[in-house]
Each structure stands twice: as C-alpha cells, then as structure tokens.
Protein backbone atom coordinates (compact mmCIF):
# COMPACT_ATOMS: atom_id res chain seq x y z
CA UNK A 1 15.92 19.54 -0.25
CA UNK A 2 17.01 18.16 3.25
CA UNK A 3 17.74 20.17 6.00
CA UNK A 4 21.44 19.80 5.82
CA UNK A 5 21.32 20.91 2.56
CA UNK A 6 19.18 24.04 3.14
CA UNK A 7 21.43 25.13 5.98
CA UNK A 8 25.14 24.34 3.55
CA UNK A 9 23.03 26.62 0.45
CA UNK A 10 22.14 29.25 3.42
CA UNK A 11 26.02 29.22 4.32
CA UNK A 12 27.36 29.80 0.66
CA UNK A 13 25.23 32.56 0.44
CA UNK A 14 26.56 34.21 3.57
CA UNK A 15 30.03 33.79 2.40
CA UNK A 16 29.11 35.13 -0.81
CA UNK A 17 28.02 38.36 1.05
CA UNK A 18 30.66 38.16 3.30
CA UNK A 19 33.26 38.31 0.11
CA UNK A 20 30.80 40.87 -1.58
CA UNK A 21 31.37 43.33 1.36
CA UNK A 22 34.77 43.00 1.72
CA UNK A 23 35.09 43.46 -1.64
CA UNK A 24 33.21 46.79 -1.57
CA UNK A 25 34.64 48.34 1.43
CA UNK A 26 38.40 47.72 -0.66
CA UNK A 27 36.77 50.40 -3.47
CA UNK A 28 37.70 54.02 -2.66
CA UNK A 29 34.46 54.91 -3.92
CA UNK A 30 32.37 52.42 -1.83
CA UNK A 31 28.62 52.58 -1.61
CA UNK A 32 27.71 52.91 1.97
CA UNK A 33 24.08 51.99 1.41
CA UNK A 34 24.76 49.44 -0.83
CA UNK A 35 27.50 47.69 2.41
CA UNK A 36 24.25 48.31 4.54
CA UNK A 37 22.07 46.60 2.53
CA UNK A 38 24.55 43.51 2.46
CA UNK A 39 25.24 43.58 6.16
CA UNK A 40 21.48 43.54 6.18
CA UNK A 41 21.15 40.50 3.86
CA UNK A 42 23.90 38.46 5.91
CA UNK A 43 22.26 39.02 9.34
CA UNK A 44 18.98 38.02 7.63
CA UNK A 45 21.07 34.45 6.29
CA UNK A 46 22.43 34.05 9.77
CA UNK A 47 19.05 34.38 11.64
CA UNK A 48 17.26 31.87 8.49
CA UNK A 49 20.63 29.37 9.44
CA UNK A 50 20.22 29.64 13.28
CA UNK A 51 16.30 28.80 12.36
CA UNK A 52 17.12 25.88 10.20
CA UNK A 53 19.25 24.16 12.48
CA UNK A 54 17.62 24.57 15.50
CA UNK A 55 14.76 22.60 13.31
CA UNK A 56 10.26 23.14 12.72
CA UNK A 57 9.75 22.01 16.51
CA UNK A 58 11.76 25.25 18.12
C-alpha cells in the first residue's frame, strides 16, 4: 500500500466516524460514551493522517 493510499483509507475512515457521530447525536436516546469513544477514534485517525503525511523521516 503506498503512502497516498494509506493516508485516502485513513480519511474514509474519519468521515465514516464523522457521519457515525452525527448520526448518533440526531437519536434522542444517544449514547454519550459511545459519541466519546468515536470522538476518541477520529482524533486518533487525524493524529495517524498528520503522521502519514508528514512521512518515516519526521
């Protein structure tokens, strides 16, 4: 897998969280630790993107 690739599959993912959450925080009986744990999941994608671009020398 090349770099650019990692990084787009990284970027899906977050979008897939980001749609997740939104989705969640629409129900009137949302899971707050379940939006936390998300949240969680797409900070973690955005830091692993940031890495991946930046590239193994940084």
């Amino acid at each position: 897998m090349t770099s650019q690739t990692y990084i787009t599959s990284l970027e899906r993912r977050h979008q897939d969280l980001d749609r997740k959450i939104s989705e969640e925080m629409r129900h009137p009986s949302r899971d707050a630790l379940l939006i936390a744990a998300l949240k969680r999941k797409k900070l973690e994608l955005k830091d692993e993107m940031n890495r991946a671009q930046r590239g193994p020398a940084h």
